[in-house]
N, C-alpha and C. Protein backbone atom coordinates (compact mmCIF):
# COMPACT_ATOMS: atom_id res chain seq x y z
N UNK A 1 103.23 87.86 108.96
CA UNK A 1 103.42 87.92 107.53
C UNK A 1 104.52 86.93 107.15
N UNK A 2 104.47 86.47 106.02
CA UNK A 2 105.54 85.23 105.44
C UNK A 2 106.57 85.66 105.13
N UNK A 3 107.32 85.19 104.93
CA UNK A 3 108.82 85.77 104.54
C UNK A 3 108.85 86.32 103.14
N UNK A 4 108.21 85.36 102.27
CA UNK A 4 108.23 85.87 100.98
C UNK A 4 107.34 86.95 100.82
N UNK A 5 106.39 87.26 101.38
CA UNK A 5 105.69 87.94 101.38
C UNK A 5 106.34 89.85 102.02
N UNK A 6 106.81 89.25 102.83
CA UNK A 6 107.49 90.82 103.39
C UNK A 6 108.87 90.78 102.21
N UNK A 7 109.04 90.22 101.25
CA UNK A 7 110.54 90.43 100.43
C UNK A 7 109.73 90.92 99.63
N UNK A 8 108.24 90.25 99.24
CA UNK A 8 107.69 91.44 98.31
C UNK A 8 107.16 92.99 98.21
N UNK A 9 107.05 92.64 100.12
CA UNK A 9 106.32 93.98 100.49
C UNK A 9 107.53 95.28 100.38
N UNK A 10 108.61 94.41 100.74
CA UNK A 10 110.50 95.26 100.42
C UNK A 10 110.53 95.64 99.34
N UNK A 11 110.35 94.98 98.20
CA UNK A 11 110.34 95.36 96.94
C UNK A 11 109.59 96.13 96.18
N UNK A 12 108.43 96.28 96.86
CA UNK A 12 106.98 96.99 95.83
C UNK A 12 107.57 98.89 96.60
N UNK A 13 108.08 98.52 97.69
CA UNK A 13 108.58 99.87 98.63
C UNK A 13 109.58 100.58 97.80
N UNK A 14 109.96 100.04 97.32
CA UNK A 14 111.35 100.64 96.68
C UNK A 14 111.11 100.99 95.27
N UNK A 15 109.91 100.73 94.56
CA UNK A 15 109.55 101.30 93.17
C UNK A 15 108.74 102.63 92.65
N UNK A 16 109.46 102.61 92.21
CA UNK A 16 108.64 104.59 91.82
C UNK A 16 107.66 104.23 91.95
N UNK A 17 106.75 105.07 92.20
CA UNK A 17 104.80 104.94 92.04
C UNK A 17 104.63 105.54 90.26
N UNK A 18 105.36 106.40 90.17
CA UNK A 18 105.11 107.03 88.53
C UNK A 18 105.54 105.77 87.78
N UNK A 19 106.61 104.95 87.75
CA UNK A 19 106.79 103.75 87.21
C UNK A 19 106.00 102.89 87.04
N UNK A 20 105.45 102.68 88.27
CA UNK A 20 104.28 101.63 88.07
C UNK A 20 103.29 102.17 87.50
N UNK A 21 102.84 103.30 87.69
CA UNK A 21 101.49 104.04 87.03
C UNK A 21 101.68 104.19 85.37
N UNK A 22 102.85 104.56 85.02
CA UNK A 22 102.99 104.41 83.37
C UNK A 22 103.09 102.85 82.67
N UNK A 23 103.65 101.71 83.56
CA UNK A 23 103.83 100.86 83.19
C UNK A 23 102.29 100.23 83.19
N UNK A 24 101.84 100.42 84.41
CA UNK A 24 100.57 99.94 83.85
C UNK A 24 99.25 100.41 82.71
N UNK A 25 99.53 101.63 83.30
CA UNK A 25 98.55 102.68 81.63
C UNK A 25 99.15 102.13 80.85
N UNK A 26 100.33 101.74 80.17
CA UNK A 26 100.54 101.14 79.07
C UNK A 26 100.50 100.07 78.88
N UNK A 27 99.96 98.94 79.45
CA UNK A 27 100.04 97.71 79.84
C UNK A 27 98.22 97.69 79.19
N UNK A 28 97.42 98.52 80.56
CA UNK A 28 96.18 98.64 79.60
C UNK A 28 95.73 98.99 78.51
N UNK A 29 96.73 100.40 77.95
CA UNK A 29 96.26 100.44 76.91
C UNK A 29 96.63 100.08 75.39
N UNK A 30 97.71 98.79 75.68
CA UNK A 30 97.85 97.98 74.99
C UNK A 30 96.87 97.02 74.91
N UNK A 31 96.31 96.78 75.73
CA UNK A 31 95.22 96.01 75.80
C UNK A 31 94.22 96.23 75.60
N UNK A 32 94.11 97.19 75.68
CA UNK A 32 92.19 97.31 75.07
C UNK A 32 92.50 97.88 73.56
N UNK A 33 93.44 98.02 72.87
CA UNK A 33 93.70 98.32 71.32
C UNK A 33 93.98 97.20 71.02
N UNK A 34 94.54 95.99 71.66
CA UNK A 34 94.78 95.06 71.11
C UNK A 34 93.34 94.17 70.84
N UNK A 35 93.59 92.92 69.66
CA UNK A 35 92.35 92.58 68.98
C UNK A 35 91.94 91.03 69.87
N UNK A 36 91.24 91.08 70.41
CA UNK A 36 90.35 89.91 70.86
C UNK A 36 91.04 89.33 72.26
N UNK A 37 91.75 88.28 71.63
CA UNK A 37 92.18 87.40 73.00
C UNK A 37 93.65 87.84 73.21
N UNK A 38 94.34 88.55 72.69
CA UNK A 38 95.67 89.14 73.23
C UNK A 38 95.70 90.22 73.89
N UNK A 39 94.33 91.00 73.92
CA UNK A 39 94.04 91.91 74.65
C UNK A 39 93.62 91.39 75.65
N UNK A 40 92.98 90.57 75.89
CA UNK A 40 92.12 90.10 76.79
C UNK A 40 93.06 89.29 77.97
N UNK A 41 93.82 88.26 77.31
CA UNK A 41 94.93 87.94 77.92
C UNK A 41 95.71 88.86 78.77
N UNK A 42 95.94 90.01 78.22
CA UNK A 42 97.04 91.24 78.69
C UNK A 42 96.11 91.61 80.08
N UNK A 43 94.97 91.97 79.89
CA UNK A 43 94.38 92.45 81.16
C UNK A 43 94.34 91.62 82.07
N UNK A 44 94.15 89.96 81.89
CA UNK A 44 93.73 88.94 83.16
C UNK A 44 95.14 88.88 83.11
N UNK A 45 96.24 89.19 82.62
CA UNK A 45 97.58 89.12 83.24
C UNK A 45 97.61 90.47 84.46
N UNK A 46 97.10 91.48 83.99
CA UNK A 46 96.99 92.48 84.59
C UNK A 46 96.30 92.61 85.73
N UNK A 47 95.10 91.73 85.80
CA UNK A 47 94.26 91.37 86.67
C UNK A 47 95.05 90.55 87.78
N UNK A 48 95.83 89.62 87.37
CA UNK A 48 96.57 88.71 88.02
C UNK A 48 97.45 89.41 89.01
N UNK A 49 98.18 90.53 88.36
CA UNK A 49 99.38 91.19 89.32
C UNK A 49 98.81 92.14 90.27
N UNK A 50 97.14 92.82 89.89
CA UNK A 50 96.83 93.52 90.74
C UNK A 50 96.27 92.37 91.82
N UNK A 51 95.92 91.14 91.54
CA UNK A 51 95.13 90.25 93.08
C UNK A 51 95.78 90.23 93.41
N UNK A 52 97.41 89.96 93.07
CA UNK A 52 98.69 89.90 93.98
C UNK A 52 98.83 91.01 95.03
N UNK A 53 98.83 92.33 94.28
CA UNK A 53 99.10 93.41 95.21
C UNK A 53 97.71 93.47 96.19
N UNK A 54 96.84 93.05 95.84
CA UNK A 54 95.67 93.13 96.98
C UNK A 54 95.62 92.35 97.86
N UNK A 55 96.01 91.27 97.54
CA UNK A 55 96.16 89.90 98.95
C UNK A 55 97.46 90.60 99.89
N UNK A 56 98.58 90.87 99.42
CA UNK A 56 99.67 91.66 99.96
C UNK A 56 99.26 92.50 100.75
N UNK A 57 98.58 93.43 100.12
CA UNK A 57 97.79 94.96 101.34
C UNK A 57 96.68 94.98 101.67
N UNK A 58 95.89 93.63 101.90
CA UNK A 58 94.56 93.90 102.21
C UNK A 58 94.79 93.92 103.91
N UNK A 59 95.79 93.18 104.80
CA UNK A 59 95.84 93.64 106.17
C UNK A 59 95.81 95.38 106.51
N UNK A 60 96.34 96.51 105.73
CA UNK A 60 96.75 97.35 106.10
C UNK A 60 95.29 98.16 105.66
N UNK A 61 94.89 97.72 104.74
CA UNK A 61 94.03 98.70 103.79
C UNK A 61 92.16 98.73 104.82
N UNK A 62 92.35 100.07 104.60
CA UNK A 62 90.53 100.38 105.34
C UNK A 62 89.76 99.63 104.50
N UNK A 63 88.33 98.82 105.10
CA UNK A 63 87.34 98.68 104.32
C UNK A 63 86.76 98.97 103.30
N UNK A 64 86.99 100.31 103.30
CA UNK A 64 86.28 101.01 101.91
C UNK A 64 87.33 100.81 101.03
N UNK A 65 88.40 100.80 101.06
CA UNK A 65 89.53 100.75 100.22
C UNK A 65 89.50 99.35 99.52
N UNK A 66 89.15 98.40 100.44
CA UNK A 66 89.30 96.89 100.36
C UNK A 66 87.96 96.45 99.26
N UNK A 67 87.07 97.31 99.65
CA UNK A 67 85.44 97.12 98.68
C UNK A 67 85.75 97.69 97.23
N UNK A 68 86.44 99.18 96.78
CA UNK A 68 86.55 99.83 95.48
C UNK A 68 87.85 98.90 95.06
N UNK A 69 89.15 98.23 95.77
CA UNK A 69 89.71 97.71 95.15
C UNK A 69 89.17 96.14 94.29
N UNK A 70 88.30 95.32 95.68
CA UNK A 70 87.72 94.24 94.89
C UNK A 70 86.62 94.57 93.76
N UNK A 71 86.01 95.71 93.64
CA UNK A 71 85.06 96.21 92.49
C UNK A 71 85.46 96.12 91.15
N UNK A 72 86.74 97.23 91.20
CA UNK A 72 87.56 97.44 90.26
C UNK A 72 88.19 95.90 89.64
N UNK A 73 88.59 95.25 90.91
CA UNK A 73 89.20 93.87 90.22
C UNK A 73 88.33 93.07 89.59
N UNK A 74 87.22 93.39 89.92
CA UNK A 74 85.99 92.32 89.40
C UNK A 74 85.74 92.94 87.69
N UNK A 75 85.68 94.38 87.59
CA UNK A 75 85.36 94.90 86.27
C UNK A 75 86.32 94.66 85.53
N UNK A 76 87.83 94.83 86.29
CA UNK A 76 88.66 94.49 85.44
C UNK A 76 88.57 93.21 84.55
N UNK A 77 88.61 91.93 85.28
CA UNK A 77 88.16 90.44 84.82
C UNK A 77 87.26 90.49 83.96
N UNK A 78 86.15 91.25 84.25
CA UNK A 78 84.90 90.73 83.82
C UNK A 78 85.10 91.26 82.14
N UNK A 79 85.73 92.88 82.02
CA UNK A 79 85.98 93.27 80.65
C UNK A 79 86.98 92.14 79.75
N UNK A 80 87.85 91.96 80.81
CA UNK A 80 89.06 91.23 79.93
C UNK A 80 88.11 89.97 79.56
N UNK A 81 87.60 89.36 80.06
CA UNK A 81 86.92 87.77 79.70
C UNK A 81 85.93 88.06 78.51
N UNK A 82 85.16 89.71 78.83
CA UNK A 82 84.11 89.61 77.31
C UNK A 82 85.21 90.22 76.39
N UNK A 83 86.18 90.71 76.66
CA UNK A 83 87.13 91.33 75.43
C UNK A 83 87.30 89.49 74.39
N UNK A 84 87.58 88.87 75.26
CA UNK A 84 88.06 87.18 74.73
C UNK A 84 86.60 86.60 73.71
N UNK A 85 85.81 86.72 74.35
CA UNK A 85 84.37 86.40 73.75
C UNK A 85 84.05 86.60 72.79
């Protein structure tokens, strides 16, 4: 693993899980109330930080885990891009 990569893996260790879980429910659901492309924006930002956390834990993570997370990332994108449309 890279260096920067284990300073992130240090860092994501040390954050509440309830933190991240409210920050992101509100992250989405700013985004899907929001109107057109600022919503849409908000999610492929959102989209963005979750590929991060998936390239990060895809060594550790089971198969099946690795398949519902790339699913989810794909619906995610795919809403945010027709939200823009």
């Amino acid at each position: 693993m890279q260096r920067t990569q284990r300073v992130l893996v240090t860092r994501l260790a040390r954050v509440s899980p309830t933190t991240v879980f409210l920050v992101a429910l509100t992250l989405v659901l700013v985004a899907f109330f929001a109107p057109g492309i600022v919503g849409g924006l908000l999610l492929l930002a959102l989209a963005g930080l979750l590929g991060v956390l998936l390239v990060t834990s895809w060594p550790v993570q089971t198969p099946g885990t690795r398949t519902i997370r790339l699913v989810l990332l794909t619906l995610l994108i795919a809403f945010a891009l027709m939200k823009i449309a």
